[in-house]
Protein backbone atom coordinates (compact mmCIF):
# COMPACT_ATOMS: atom_id res chain seq x y z
CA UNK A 1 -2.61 -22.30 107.81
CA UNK A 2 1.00 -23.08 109.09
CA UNK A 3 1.83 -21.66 113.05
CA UNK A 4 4.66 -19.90 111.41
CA UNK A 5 2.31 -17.62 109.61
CA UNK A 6 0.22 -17.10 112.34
CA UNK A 7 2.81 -16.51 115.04
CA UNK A 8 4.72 -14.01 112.12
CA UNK A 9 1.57 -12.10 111.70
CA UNK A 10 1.04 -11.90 115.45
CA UNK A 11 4.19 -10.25 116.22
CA UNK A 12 3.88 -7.69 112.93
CA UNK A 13 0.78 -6.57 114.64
CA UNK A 14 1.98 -6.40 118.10
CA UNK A 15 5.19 -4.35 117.20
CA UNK A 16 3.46 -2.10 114.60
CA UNK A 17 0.45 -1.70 116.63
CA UNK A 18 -1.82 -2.20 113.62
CA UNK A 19 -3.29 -4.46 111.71
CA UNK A 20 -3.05 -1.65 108.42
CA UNK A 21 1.05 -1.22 109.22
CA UNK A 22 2.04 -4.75 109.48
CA UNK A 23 -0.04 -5.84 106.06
CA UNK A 24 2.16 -3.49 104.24
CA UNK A 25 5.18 -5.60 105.48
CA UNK A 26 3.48 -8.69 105.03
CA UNK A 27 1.94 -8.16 101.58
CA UNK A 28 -1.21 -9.06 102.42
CA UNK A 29 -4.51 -7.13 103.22
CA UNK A 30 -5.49 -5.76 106.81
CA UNK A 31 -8.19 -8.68 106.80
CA UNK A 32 -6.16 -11.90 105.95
CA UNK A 33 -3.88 -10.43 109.00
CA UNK A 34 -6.89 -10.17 111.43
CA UNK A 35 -8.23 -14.16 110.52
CA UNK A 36 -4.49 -15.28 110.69
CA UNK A 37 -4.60 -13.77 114.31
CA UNK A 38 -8.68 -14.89 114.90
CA UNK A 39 -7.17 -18.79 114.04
CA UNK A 40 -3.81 -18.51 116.34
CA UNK A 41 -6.08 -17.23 119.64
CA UNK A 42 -8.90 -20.29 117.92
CA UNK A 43 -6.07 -22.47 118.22
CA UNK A 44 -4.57 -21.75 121.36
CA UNK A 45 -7.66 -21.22 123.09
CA UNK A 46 -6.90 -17.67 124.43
CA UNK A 47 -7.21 -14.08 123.99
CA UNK A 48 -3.77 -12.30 123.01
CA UNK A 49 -5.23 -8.90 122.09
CA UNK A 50 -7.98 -6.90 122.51
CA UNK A 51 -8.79 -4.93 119.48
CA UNK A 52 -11.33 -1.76 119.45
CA UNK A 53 -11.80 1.38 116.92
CA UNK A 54 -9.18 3.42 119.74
CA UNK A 55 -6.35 0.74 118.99
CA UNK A 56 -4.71 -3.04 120.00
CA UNK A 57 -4.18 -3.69 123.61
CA UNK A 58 -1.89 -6.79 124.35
CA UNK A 59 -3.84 -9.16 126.99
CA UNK A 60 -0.97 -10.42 129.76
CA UNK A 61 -1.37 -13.47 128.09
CA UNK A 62 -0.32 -11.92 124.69
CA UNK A 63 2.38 -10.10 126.31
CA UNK A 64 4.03 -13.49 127.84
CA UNK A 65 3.52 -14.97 124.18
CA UNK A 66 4.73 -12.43 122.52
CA UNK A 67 8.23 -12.38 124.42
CA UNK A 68 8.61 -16.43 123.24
CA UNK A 69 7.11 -15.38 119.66
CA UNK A 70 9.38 -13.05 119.43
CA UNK A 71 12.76 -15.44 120.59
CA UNK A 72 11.45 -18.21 118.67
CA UNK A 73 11.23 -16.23 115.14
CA UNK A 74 14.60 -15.10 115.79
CA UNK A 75 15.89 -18.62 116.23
CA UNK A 76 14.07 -19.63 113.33
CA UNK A 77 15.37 -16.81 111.15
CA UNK A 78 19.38 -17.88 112.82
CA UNK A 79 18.63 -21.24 111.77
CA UNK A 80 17.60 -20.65 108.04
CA UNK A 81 20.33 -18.42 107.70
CA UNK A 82 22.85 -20.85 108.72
CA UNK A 83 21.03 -23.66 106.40
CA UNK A 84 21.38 -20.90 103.37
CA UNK A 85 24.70 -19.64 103.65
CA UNK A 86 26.08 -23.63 103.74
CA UNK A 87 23.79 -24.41 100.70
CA UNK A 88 27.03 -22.22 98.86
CA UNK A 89 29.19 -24.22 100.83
CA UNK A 90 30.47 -27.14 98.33
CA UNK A 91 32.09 -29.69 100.85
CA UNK A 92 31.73 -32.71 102.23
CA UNK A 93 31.19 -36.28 100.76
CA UNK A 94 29.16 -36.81 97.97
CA UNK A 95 27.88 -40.65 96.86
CA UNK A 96 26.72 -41.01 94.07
CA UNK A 97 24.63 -44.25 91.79
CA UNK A 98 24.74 -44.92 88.53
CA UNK A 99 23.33 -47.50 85.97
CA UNK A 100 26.89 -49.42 85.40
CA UNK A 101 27.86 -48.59 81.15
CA UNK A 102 26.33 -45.00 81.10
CA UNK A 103 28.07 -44.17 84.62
CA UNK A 104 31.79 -45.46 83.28
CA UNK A 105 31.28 -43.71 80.38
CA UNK A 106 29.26 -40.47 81.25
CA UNK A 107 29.01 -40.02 85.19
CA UNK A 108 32.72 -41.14 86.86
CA UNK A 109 34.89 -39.59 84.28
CA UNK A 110 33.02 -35.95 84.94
CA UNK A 111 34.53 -36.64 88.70
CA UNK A 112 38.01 -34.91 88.91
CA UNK A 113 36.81 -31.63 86.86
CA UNK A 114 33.80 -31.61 89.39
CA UNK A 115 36.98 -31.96 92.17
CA UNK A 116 38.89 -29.19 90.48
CA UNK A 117 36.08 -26.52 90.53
CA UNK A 118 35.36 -28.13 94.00
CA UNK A 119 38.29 -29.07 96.09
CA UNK A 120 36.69 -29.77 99.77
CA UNK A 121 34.00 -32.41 97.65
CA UNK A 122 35.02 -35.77 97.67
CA UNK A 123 32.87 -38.25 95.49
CA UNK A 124 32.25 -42.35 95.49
CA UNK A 125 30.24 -43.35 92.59
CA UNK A 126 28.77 -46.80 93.43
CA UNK A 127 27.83 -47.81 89.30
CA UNK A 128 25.74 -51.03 89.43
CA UNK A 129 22.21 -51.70 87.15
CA UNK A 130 20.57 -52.60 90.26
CA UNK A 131 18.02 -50.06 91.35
CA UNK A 132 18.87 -49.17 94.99
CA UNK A 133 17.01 -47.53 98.38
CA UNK A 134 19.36 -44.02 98.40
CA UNK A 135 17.93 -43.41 101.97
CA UNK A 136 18.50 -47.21 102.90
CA UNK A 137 21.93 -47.38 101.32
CA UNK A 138 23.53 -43.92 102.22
CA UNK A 139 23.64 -42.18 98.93
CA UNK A 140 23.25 -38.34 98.31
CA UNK A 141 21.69 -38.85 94.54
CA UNK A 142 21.36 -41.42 91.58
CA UNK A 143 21.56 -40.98 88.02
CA UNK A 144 18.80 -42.91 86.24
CA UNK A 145 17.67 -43.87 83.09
CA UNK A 146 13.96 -43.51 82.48
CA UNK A 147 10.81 -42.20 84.95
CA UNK A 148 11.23 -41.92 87.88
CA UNK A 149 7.90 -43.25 90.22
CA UNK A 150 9.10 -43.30 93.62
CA UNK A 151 6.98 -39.95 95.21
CA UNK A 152 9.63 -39.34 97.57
CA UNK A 153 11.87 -39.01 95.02
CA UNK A 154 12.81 -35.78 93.19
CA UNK A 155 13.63 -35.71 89.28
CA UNK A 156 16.00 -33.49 87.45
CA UNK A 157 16.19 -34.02 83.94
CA UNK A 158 19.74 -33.77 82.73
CA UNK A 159 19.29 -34.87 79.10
CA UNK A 160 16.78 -35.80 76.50
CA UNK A 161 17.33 -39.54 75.51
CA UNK A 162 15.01 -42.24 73.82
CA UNK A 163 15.31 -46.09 73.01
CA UNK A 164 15.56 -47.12 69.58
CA UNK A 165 15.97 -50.11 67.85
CA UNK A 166 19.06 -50.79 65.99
CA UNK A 167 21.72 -53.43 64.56
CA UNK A 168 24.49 -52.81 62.03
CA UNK A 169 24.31 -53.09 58.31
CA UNK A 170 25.80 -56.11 57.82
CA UNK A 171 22.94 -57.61 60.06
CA UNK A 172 20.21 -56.03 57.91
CA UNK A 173 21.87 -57.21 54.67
CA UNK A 174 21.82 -60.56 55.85
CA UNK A 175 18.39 -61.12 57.36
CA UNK A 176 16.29 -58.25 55.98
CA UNK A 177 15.07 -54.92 58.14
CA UNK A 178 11.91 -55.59 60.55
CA UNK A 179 9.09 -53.75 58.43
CA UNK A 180 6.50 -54.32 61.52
CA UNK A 181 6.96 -54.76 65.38
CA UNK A 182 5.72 -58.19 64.54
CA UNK A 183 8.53 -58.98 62.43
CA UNK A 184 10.92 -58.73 65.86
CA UNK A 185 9.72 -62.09 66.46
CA UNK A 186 11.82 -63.65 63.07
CA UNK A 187 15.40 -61.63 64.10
CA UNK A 188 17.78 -62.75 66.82
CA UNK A 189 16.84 -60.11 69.34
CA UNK A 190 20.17 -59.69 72.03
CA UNK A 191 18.77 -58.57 75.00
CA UNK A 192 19.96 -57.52 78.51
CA UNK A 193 18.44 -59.67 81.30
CA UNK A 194 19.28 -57.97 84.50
CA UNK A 195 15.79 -58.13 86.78
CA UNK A 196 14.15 -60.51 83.46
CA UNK A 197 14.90 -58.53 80.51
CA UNK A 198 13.91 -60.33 77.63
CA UNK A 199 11.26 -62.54 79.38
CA UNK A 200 9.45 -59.67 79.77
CA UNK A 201 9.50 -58.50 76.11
CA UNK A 202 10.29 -55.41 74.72
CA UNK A 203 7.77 -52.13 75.38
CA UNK A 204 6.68 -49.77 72.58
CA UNK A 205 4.22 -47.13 72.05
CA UNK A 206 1.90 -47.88 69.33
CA UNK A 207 -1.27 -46.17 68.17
CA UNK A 208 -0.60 -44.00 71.57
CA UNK A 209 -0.81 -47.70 73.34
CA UNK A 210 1.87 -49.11 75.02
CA UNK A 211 2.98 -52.88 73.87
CA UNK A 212 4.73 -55.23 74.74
CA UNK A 213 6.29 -57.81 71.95
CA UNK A 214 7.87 -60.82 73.37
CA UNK A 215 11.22 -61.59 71.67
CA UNK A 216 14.13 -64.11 71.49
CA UNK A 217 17.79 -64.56 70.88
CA UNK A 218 20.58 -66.48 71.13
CA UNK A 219 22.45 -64.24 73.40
CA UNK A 220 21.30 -61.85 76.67
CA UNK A 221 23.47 -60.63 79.64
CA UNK A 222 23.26 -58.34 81.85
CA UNK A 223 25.99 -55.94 80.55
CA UNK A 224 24.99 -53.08 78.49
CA UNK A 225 28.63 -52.24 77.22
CA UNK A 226 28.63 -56.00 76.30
CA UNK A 227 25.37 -56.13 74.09
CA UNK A 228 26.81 -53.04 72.41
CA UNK A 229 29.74 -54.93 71.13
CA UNK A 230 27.55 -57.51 69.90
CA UNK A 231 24.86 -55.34 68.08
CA UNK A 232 28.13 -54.15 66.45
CA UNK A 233 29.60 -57.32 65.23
CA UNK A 234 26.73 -57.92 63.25
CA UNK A 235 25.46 -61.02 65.55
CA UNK A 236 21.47 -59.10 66.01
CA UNK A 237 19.15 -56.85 66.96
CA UNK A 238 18.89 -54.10 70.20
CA UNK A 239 16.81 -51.65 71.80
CA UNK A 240 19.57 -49.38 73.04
CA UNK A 241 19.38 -45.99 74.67
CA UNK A 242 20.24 -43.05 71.91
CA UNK A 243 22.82 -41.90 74.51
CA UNK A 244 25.01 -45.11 74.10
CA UNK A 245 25.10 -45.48 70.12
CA UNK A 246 24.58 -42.03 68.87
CA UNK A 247 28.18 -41.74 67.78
CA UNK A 248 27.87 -44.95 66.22
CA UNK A 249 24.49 -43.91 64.51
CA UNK A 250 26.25 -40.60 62.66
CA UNK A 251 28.69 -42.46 61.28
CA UNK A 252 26.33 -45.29 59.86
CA UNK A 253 28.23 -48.01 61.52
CA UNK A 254 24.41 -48.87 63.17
CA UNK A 255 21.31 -48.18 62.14
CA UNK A 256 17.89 -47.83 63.41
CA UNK A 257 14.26 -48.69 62.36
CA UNK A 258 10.71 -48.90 63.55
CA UNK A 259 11.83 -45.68 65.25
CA UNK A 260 8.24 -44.57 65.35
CA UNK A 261 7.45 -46.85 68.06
CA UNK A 262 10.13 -45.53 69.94
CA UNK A 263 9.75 -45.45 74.16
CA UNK A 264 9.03 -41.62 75.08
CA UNK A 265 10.28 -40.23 78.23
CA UNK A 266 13.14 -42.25 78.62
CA UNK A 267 15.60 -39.73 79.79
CA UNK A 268 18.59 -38.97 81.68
CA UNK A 269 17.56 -37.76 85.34
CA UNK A 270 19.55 -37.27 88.56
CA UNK A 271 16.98 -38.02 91.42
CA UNK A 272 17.47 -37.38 95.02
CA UNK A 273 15.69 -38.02 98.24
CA UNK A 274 13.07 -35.19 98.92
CA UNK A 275 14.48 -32.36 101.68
CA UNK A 276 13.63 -28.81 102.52
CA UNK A 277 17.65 -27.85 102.07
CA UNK A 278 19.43 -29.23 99.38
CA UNK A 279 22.80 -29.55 100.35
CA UNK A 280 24.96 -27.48 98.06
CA UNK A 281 27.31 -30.84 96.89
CA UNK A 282 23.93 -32.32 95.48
CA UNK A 283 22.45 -28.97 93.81
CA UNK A 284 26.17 -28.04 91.89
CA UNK A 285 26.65 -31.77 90.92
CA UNK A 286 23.54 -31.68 89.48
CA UNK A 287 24.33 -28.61 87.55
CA UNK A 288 27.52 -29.71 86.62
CA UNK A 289 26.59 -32.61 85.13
CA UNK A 290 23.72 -30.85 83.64
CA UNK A 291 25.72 -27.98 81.85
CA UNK A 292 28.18 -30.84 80.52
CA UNK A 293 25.98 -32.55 78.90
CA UNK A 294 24.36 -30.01 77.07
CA UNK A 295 27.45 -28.79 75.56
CA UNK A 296 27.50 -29.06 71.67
CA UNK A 297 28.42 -31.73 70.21
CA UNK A 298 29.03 -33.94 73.67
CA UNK A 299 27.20 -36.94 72.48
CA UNK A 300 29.10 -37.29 69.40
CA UNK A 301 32.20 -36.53 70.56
């Protein structure tokens, strides 16, 4: 049990001058109030009130405690109050991370409406493919591709997104369409390298297994925007993010395949550091970014 509680119940009962009066504020039965009060005097090793069938008597000891109890749950109550009413308060500088091709094209330009609604925020995006220590490195939040694992870390999805694989048609007339994750192995597989890419191999979920099929190419990098141009030109094969080709997908100029090996839970998340008060730049960002891109027809547009 938290001393808040316990201190809180203690001066209910004190200023109602029963344990039956101050449940009714608290919510709680008369007999979770009398053990939070049996573990405070446990705790502190004293007797605050004497309690009989006539009534509650404060001992001197529980009336010196109950002057502090009383200035500290005031302060307390100032404090949170203070913490609240700034949480609506939209100001101040917001820094913000973001995987380099999807935060040009889907994070930065979002800036100056945010600005607009928002005049007192000012924003620096920092948009690198690096993962990087927000505490360490100053930043308010990060948008990320994929799951999050850090535990002091906290997730907001913003978007549904999965990997597929996919090249152009001109690709697949010339060298056939992979009829097995095996067949990878035969196709010039352009891969990004950043933190050992394609050494790695390329993960899938098959039979409810994740795999891992090692592939080659003739080309890698560690630009996603540049890998896009390439999967386009015809010169091979990708596992891209649906996020980053989907216009291309609806009008046929790529393709996909093997999509039922697709990555699950490969979405778009804004993660933060874990606090009690989430500053109020950080919580409407969020929501900003969230509401845009759920709006119809976004991704295609």
């Amino acid at each position: 049990m938290d001393r808040y509680t316990e201190i809180r119940t203690f001066t209910l009962v004190a200023e109602h001058g029963s344990f039956a009066a101050a449940s009714v504020i608290e919510g709680v039965t008369p007999i979770i109030m009398g053990r939070r009060l049996d573990a405070l005097e446990k705790r502190l090793g004293v007797k605050l009130m004497h309690r009989s069938t006539r009534g509650l008597k404060l001992t001197d000891l529980g009336e010196q405690f109950l002057e502090g109890a009383q200035q500290l749950l005031k302060q307390f109550d100032t404090l949170e109050s203070g913490i609240t009413a700034n949480r609506h308060n939209v100001r101040g500088h917001l820094v913000v991370s973001a995987p380099a091709g999807f935060g040009r094209k889907h994070v930065a330009p979002h800036g100056p409406a945010f600005q607009a609604l928002f005049p007192d925020v000012r924003i620096s995006f920092n948009l690198t493919d690096s993962v990087i220590d927000l505490v360490r490195e100053g930043y308010d939040l990060a948008i990320r591709i994929g799951a999050v694992e850090d535990p002091n870390y906290v997730p907001v999805q913003l978007y549904p997104n999965k990997r597929v694989l996919c090249a152009s048609p001109l690709y697949l007339e010339r060298h056939g369409t992979p009829q097995s994750l095996e067949d990878l192995a035969e196709h010039n597989c352009l891969a990004f390298n950043l933190m050992g890419g394609q050494h790695r191999g390329w993960s899938f979920i098959r039979d409810n297994k994740r795999v891992t099929i090692k592939v080659s190419g003739n080309l890698d990098c560690n630009d996603s925007e540049l890998l896009y141009d390439w999967v386009k030109l015809g010169l091979g094969i990708s596992w891209r993010s649906t996020w980053e080709i989907q216009k291309e997908l609806n009008s046929g100029e790529l393709v996909t395949f093997l999509d039922e090996y697709a990555m699950p839970e490969y979405n778009i998340q804004a993660v933060y550091p874990e606090q009690r008060f989430l500053p109020a730049k950080i919580a409407y960002f969020i929501d900003f970014l969230k509401r845009t891109y759920n709006e119809p027809g976004y991704w295609e547009s």
